[in-house]
PDB file of N, CA and C in Angstrom:
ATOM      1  N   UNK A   1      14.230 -44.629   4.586  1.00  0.00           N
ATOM      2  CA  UNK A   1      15.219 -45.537   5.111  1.00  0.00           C
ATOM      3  C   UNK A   1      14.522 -46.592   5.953  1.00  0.00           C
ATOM      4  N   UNK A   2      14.956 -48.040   5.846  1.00  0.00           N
ATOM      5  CA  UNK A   2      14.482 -48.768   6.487  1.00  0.00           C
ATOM      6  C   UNK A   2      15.062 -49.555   7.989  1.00  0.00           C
ATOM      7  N   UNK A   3      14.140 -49.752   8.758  1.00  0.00           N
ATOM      8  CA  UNK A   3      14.624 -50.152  10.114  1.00  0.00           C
ATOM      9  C   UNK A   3      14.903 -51.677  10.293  1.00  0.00           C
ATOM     10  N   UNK A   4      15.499 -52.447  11.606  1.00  0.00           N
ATOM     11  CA  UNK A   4      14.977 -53.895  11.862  1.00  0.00           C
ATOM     12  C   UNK A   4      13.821 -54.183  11.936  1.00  0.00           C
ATOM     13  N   UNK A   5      13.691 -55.244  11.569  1.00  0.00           N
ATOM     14  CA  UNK A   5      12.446 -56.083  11.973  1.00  0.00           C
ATOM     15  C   UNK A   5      12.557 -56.656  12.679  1.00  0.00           C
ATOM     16  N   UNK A   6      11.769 -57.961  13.751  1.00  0.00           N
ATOM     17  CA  UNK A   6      12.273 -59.017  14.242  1.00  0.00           C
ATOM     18  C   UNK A   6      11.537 -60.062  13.478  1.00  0.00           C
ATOM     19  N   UNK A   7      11.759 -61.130  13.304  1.00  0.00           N
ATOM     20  CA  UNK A   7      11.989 -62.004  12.349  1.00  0.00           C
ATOM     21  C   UNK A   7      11.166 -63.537  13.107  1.00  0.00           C
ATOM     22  N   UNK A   8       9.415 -63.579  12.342  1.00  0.00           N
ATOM     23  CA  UNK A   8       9.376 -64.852  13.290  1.00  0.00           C
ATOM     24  C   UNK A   8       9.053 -66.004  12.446  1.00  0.00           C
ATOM     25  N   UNK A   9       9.747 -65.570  11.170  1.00  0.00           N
ATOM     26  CA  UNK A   9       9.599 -67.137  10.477  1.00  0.00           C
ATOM     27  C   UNK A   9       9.936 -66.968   8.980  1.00  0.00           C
ATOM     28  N   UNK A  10      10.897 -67.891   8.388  1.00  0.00           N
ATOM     29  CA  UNK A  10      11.623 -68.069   7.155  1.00  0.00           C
ATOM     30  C   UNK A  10      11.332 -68.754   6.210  1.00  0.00           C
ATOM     31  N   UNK A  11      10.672 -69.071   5.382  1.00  0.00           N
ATOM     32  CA  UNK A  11      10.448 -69.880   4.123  1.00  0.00           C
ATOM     33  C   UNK A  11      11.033 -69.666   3.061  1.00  0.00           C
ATOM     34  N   UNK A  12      12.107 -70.577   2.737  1.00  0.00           N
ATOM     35  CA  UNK A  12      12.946 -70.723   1.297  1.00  0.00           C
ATOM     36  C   UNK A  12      12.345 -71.861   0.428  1.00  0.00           C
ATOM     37  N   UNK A  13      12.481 -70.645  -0.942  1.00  0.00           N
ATOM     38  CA  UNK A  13      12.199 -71.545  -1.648  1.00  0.00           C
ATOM     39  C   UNK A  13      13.325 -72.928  -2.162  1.00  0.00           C
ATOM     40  N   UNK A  14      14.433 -72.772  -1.999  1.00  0.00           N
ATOM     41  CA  UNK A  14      15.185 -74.177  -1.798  1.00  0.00           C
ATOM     42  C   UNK A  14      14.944 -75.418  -0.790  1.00  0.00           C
ATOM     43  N   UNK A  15      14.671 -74.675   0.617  1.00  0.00           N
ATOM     44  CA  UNK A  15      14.815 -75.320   1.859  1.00  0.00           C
ATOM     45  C   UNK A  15      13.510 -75.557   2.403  1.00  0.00           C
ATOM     46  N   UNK A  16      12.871 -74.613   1.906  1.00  0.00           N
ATOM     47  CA  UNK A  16      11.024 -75.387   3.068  1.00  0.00           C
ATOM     48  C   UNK A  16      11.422 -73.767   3.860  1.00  0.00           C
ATOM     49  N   UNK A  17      10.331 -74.362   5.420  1.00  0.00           N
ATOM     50  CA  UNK A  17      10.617 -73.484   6.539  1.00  0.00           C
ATOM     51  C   UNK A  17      12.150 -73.901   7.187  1.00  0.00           C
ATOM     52  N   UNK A  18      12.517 -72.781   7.295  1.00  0.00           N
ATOM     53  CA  UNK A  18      14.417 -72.401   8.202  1.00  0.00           C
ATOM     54  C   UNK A  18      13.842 -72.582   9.556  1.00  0.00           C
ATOM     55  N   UNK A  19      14.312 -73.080  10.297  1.00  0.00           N
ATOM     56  CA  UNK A  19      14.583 -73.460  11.887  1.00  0.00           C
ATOM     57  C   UNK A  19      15.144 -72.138  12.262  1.00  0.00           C
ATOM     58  N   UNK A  20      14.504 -71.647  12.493  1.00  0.00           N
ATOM     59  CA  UNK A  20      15.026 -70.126  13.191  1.00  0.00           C
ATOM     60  C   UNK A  20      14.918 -70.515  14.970  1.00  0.00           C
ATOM     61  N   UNK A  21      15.800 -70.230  15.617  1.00  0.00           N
ATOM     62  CA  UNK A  21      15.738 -70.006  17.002  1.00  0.00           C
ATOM     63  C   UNK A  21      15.145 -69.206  17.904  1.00  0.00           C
ATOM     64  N   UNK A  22      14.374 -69.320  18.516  1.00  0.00           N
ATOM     65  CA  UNK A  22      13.511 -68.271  19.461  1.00  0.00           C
ATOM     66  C   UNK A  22      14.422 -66.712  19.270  1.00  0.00           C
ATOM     67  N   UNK A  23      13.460 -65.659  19.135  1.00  0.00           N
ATOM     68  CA  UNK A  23      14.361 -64.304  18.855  1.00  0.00           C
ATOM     69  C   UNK A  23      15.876 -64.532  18.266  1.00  0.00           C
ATOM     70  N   UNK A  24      15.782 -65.395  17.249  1.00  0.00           N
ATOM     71  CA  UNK A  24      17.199 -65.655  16.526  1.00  0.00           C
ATOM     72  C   UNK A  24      16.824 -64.660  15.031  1.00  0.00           C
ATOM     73  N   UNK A  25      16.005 -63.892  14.908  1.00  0.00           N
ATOM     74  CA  UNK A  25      16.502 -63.303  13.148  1.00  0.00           C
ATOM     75  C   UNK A  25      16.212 -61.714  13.417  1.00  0.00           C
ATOM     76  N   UNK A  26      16.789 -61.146  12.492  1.00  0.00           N
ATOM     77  CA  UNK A  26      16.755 -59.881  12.076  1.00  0.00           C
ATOM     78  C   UNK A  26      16.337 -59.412  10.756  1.00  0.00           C
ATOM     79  N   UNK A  27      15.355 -58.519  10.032  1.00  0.00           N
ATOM     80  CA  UNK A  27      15.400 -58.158   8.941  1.00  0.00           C
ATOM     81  C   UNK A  27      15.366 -56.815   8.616  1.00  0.00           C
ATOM     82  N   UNK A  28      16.719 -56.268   7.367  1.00  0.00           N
ATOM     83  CA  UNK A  28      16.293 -54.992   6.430  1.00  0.00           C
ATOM     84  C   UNK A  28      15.698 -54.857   5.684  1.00  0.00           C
ATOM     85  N   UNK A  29      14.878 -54.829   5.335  1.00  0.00           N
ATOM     86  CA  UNK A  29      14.558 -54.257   3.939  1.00  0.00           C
ATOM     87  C   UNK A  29      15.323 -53.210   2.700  1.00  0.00           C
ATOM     88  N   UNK A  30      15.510 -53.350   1.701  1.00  0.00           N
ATOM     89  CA  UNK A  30      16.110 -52.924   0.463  1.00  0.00           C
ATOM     90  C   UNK A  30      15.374 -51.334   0.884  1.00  0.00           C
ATOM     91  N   UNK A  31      16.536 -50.182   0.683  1.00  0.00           N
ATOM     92  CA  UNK A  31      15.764 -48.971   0.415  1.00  0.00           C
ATOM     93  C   UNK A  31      16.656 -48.161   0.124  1.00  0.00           C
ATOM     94  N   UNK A  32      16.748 -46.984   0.352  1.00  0.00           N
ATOM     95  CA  UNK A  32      18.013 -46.458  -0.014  1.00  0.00           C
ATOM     96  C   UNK A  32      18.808 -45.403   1.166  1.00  0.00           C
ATOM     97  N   UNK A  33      19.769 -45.090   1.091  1.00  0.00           N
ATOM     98  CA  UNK A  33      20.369 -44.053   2.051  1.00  0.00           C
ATOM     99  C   UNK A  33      20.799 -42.582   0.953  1.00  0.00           C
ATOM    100  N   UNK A  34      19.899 -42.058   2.153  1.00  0.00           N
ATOM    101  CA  UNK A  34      20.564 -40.152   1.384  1.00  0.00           C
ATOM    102  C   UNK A  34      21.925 -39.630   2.399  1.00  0.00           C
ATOM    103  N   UNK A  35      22.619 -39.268   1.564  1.00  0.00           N
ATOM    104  CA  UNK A  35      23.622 -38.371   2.185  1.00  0.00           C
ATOM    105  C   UNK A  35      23.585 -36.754   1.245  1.00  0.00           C
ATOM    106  N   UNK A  36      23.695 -36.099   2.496  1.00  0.00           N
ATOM    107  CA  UNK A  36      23.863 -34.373   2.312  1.00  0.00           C
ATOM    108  C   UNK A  36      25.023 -34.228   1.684  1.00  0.00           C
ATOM    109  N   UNK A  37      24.352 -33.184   0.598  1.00  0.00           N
ATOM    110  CA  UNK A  37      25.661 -32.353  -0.273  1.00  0.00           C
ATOM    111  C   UNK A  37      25.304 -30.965   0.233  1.00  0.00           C
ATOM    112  N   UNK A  38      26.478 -30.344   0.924  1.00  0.00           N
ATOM    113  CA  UNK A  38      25.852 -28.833   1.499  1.00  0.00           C
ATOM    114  C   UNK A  38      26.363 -28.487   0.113  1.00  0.00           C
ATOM    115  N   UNK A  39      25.691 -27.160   0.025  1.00  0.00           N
ATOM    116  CA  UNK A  39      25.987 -25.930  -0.803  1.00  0.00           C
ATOM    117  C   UNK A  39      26.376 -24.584   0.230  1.00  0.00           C
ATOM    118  N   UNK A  40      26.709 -23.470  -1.019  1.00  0.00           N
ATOM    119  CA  UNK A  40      27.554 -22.311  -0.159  1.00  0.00           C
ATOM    120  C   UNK A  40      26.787 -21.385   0.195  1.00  0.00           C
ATOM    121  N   UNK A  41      25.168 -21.710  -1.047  1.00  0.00           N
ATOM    122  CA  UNK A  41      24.274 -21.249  -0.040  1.00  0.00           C
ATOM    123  C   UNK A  41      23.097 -22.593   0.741  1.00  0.00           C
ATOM    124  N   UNK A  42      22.240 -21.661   1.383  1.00  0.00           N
ATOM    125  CA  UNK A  42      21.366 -23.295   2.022  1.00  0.00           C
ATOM    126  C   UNK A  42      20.359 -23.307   1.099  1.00  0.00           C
ATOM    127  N   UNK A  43      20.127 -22.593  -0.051  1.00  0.00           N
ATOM    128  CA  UNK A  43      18.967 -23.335  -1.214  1.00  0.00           C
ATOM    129  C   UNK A  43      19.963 -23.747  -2.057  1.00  0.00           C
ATOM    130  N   UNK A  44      20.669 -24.077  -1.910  1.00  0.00           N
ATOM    131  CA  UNK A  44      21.547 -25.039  -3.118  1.00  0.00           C
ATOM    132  C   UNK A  44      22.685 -26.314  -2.427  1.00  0.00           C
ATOM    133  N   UNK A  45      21.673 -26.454  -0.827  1.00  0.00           N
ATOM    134  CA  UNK A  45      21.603 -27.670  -0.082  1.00  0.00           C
ATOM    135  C   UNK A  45      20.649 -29.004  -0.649  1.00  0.00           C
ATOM    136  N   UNK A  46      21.253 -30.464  -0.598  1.00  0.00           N
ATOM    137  CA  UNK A  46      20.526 -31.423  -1.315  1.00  0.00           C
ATOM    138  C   UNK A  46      20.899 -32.506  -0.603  1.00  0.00           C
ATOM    139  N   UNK A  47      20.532 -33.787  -1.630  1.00  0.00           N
ATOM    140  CA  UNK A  47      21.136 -34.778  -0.888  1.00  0.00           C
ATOM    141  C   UNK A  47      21.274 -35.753  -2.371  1.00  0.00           C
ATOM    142  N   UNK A  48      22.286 -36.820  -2.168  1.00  0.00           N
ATOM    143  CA  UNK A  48      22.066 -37.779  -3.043  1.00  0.00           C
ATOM    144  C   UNK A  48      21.692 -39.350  -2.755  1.00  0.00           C
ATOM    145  N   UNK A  49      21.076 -40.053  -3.275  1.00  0.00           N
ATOM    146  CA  UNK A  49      20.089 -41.121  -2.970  1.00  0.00           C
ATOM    147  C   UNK A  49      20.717 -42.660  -3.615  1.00  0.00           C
ATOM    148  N   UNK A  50      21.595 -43.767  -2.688  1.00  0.00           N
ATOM    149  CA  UNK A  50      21.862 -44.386  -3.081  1.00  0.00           C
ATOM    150  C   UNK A  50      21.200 -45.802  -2.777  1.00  0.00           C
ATOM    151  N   UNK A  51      20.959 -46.764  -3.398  1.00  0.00           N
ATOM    152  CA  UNK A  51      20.023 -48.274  -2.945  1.00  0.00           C
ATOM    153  C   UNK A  51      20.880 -48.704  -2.045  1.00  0.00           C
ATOM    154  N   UNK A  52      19.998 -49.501  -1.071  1.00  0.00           N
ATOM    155  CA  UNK A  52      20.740 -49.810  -0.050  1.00  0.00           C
ATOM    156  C   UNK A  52      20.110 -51.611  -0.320  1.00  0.00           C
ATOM    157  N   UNK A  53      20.937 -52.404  -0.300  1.00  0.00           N
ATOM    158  CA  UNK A  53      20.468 -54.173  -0.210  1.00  0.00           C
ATOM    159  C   UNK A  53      19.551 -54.844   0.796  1.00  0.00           C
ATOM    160  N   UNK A  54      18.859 -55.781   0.908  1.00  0.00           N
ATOM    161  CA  UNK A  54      18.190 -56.022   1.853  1.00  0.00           C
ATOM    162  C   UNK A  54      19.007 -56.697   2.258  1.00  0.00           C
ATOM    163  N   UNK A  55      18.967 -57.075   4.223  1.00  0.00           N
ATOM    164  CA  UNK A  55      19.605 -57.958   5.011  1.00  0.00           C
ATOM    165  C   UNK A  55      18.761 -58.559   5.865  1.00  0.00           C
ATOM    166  N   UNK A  56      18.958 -60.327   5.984  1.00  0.00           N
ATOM    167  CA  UNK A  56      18.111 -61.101   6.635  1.00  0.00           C
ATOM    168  C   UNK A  56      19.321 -61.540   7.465  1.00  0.00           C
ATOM    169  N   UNK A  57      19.589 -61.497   8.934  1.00  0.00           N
ATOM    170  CA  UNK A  57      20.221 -62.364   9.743  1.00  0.00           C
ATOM    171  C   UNK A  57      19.628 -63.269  10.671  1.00  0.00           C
ATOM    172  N   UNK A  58      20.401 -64.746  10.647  1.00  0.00           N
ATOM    173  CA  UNK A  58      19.393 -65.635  11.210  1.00  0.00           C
ATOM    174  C   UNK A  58      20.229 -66.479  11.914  1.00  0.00           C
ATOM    175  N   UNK A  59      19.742 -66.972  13.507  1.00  0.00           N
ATOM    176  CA  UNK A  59      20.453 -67.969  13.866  1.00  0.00           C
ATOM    177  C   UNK A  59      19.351 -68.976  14.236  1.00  0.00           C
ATOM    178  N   UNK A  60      20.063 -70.258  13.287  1.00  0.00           N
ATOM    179  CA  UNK A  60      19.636 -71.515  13.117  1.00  0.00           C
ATOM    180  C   UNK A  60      19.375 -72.645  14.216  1.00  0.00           C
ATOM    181  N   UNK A  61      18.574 -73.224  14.461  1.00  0.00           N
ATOM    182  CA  UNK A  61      18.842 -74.594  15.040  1.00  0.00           C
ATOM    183  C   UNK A  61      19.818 -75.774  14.115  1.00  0.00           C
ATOM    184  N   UNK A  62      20.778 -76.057  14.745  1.00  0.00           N
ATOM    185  CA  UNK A  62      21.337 -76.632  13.954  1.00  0.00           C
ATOM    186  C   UNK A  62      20.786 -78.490  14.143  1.00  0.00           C
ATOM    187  N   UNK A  63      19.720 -78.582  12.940  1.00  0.00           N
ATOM    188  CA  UNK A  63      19.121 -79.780  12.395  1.00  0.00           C
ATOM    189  C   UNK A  63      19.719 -80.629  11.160  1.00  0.00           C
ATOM    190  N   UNK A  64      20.686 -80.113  10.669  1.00  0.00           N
ATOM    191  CA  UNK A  64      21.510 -80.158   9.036  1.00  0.00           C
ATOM    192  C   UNK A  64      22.755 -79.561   9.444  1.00  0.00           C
ATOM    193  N   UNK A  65      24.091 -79.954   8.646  1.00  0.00           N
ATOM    194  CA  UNK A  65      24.786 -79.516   8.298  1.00  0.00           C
ATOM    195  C   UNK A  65      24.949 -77.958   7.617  1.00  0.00           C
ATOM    196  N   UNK A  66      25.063 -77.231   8.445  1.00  0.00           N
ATOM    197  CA  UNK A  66      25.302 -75.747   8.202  1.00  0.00           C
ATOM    198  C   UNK A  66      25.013 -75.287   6.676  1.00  0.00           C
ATOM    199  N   UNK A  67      26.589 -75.940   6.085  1.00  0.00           N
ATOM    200  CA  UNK A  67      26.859 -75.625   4.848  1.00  0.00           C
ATOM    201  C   UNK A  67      25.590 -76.351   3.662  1.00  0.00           C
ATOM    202  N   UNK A  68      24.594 -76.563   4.225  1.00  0.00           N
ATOM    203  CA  UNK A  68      23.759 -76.934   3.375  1.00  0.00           C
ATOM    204  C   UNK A  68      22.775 -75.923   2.718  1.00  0.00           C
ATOM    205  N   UNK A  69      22.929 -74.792   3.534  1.00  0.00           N
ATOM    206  CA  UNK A  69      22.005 -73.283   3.326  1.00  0.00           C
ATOM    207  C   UNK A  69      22.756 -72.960   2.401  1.00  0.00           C
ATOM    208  N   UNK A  70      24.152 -73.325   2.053  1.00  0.00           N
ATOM    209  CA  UNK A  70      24.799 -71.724   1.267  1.00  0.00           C
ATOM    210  C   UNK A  70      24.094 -72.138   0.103  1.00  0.00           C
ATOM    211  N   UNK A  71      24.100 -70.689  -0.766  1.00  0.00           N
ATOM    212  CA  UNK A  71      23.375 -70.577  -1.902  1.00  0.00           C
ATOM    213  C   UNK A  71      23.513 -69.421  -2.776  1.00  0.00           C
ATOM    214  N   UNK A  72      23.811 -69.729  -4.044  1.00  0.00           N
ATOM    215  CA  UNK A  72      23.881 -68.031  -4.468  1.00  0.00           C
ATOM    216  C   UNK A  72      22.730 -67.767  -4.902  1.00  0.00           C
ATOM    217  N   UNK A  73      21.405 -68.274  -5.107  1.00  0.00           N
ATOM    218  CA  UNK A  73      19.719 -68.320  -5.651  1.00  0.00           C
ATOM    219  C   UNK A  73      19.120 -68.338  -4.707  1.00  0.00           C
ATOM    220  N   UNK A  74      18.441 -67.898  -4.408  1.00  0.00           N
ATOM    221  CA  UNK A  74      17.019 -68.717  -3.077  1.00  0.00           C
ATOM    222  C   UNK A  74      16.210 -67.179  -3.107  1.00  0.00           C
ATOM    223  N   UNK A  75      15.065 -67.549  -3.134  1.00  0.00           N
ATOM    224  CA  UNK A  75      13.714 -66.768  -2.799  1.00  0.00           C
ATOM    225  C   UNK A  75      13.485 -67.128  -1.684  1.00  0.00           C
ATOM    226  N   UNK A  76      13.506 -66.221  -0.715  1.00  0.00           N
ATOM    227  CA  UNK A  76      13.235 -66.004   0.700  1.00  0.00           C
ATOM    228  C   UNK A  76      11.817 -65.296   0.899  1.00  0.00           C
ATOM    229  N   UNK A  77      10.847 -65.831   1.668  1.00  0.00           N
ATOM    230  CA  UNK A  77       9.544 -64.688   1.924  1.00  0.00           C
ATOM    231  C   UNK A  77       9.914 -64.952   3.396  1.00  0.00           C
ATOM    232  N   UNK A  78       9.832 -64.118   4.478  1.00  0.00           N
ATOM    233  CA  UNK A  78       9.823 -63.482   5.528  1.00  0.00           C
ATOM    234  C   UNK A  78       8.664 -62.815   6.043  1.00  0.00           C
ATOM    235  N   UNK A  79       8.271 -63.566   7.208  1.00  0.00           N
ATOM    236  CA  UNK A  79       7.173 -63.017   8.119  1.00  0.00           C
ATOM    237  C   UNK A  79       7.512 -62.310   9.200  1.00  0.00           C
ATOM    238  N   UNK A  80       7.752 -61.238   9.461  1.00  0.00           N
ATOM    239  CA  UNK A  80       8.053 -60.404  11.104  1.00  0.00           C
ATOM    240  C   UNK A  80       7.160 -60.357  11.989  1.00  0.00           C
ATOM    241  N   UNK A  81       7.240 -60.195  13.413  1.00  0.00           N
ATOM    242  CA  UNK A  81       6.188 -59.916  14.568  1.00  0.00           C
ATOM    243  C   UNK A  81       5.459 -58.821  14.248  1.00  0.00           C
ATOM    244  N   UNK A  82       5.946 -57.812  13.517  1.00  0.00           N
ATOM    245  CA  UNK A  82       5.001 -56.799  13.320  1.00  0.00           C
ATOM    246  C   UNK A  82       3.599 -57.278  11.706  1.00  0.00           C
ATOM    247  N   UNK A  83       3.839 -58.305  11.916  1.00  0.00           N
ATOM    248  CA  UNK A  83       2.925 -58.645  11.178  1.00  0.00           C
ATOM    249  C   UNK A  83       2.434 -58.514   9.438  1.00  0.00           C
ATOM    250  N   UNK A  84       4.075 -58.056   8.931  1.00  0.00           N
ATOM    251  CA  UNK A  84       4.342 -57.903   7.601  1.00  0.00           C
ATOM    252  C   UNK A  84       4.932 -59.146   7.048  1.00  0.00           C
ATOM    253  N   UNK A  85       5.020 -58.947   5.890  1.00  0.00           N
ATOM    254  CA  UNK A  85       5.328 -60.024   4.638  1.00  0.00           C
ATOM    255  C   UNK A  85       6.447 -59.474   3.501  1.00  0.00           C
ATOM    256  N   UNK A  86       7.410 -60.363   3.479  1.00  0.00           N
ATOM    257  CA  UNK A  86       8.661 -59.307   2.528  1.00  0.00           C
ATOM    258  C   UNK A  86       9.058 -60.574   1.986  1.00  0.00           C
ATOM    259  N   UNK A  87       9.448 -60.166   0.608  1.00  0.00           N
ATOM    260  CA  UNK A  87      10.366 -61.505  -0.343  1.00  0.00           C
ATOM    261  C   UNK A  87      11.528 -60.951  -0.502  1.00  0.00           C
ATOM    262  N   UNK A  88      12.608 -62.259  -0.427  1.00  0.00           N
ATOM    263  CA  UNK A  88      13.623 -61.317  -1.037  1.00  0.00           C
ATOM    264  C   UNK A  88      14.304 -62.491  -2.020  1.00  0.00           C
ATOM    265  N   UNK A  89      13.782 -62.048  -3.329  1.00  0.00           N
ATOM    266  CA  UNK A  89      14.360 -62.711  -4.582  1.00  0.00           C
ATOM    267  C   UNK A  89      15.878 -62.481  -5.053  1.00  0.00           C
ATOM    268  N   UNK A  90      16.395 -63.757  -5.647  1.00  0.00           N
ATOM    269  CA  UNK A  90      17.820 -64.149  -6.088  1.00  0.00           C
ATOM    270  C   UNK A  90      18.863 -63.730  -4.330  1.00  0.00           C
ATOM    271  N   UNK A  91      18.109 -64.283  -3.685  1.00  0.00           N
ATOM    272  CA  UNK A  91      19.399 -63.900  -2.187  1.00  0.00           C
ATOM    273  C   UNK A  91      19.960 -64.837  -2.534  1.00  0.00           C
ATOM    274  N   UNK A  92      21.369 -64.507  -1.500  1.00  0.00           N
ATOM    275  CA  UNK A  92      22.371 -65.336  -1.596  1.00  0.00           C
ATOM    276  C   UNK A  92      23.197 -65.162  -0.248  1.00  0.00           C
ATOM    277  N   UNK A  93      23.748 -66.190   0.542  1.00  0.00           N
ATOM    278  CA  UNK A  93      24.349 -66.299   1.661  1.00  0.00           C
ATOM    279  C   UNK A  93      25.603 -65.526   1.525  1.00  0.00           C
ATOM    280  N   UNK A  94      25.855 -64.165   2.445  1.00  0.00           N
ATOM    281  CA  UNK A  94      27.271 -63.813   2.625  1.00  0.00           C
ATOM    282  C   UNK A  94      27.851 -64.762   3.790  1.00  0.00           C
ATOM    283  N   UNK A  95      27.348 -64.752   4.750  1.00  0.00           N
ATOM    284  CA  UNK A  95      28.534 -65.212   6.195  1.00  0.00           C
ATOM    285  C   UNK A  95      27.810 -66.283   6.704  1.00  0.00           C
ATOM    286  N   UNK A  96      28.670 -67.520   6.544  1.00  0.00           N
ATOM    287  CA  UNK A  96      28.217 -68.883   7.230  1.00  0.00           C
ATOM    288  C   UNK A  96      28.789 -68.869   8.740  1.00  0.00           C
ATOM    289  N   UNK A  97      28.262 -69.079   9.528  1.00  0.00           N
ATOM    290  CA  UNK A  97      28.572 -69.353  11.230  1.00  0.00           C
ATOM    291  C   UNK A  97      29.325 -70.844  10.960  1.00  0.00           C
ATOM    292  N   UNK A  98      30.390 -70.823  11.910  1.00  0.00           N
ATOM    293  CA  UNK A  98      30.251 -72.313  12.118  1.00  0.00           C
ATOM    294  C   UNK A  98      29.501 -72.992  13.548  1.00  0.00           C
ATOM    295  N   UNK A  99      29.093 -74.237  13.602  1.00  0.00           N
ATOM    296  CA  UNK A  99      28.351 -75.232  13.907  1.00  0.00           C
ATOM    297  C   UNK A  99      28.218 -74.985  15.264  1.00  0.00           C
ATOM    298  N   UNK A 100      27.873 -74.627  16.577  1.00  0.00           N
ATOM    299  CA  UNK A 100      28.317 -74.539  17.673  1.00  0.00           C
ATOM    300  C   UNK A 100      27.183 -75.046  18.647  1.00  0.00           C
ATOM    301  N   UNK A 101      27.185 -75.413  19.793  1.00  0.00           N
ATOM    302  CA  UNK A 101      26.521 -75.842  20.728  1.00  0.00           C
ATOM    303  C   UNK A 101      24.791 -75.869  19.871  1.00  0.00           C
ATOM    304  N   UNK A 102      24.789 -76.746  19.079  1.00  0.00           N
ATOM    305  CA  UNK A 102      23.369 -76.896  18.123  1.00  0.00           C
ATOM    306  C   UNK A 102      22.528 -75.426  17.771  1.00  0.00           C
ATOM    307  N   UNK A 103      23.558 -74.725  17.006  1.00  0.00           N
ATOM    308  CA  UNK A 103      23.091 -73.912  16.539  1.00  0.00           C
ATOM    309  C   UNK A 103      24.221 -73.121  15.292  1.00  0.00           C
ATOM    310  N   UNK A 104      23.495 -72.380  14.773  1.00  0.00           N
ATOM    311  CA  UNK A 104      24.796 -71.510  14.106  1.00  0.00           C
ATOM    312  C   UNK A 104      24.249 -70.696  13.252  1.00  0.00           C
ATOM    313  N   UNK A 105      24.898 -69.262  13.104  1.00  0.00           N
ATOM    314  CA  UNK A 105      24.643 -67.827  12.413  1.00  0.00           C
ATOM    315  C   UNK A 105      24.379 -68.013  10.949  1.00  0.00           C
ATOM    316  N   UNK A 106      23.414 -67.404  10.177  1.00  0.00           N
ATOM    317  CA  UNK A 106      23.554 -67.229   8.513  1.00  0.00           C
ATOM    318  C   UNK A 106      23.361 -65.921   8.399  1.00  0.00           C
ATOM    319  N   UNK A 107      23.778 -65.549   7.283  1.00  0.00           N
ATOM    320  CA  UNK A 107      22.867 -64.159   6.403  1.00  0.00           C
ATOM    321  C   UNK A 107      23.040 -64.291   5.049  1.00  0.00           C
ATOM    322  N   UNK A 108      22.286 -63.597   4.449  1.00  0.00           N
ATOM    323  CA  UNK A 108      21.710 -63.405   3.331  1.00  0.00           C
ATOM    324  C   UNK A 108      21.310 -62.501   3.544  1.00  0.00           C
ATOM    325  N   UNK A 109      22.116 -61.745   1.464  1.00  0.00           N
ATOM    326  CA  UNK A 109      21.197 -60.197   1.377  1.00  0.00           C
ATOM    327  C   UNK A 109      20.337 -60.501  -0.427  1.00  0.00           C
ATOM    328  N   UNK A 110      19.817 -59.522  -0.434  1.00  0.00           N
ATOM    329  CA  UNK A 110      19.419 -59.268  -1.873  1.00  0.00           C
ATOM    330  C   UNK A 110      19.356 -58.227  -2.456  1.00  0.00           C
ATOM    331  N   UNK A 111      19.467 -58.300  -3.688  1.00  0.00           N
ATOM    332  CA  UNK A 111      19.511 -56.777  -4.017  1.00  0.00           C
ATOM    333  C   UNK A 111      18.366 -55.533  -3.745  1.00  0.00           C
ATOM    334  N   UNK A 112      17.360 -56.591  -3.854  1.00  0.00           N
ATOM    335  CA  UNK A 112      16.011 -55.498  -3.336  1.00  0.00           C
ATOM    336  C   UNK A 112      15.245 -56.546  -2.627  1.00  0.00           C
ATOM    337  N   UNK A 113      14.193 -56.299  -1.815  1.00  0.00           N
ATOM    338  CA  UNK A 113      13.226 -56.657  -1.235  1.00  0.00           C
ATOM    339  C   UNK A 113      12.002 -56.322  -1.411  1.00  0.00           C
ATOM    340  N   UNK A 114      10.749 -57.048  -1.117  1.00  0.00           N
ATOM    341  CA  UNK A 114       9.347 -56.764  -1.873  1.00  0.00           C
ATOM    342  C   UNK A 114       8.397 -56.661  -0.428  1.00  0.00           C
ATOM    343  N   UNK A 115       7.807 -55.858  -0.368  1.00  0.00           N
ATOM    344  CA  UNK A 115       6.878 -56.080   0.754  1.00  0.00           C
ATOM    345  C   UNK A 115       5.561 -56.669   0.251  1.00  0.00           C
ATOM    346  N   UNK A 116       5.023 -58.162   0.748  1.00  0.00           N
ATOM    347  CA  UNK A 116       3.664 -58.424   0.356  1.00  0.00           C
ATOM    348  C   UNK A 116       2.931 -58.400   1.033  1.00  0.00           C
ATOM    349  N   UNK A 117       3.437 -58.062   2.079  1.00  0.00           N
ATOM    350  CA  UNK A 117       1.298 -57.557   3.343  1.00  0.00           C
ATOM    351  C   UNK A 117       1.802 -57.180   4.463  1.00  0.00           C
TER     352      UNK A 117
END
């Protein structure tokens, strides 16, 4: 199962680098969640294993018109403070923020995520 990341820099392949805001992003990574199936005895205890989507949340400097991110395509690679590298191919924007004191909320998930370093 995968944890947050913190998030210190966005490159789309539509958009260039994303204006991310000082400690403005969050990232999941694609993995999966087990949930327990008890049995009536405990060796015929298990679990079953479902994919879980990747999630990137990000708040923007608002430099552009908000609605210029949405997208149902975009290749996202993601750099975190911990010093990893993750893509996340065919994302697509669920929840647009609106516009507020020069800034505003996005996310985007994908179906899976890639770790490259």
């Amino acid at each position: 199962m995968a944890g947050l990341s913190k998030v210190i820099r966005v490159v789309s392949a539509n958009f260039g680098e994303l204006p991310i805001k000082a400690d403005g992003g969050t990232f999941k990574p694609s993995g999966h969640k087990r949930e327990t199936q008890d049995g009536e005895q405990a060796e015929n205890t298990g679990f079953v294993e479902t994919p879980t989507h990747a999630e990137l949340k990000l708040k923007l400097n608002a430099s552009v018109d908000p609605q210029t991110y949405d997208t149902a395509a975009d290749t996202l690679t993601i750099f975190t403070a911990d010093k990893h590298q993750h893509m996340m191919p065919q994302a697509w924007t669920v929840d647009m923020g609106e516009l507020g004191k020069g800034e505003f909320d996005i996310e985007y998930h994908s179906a899976k995520s890639q770790k490259l370093a």
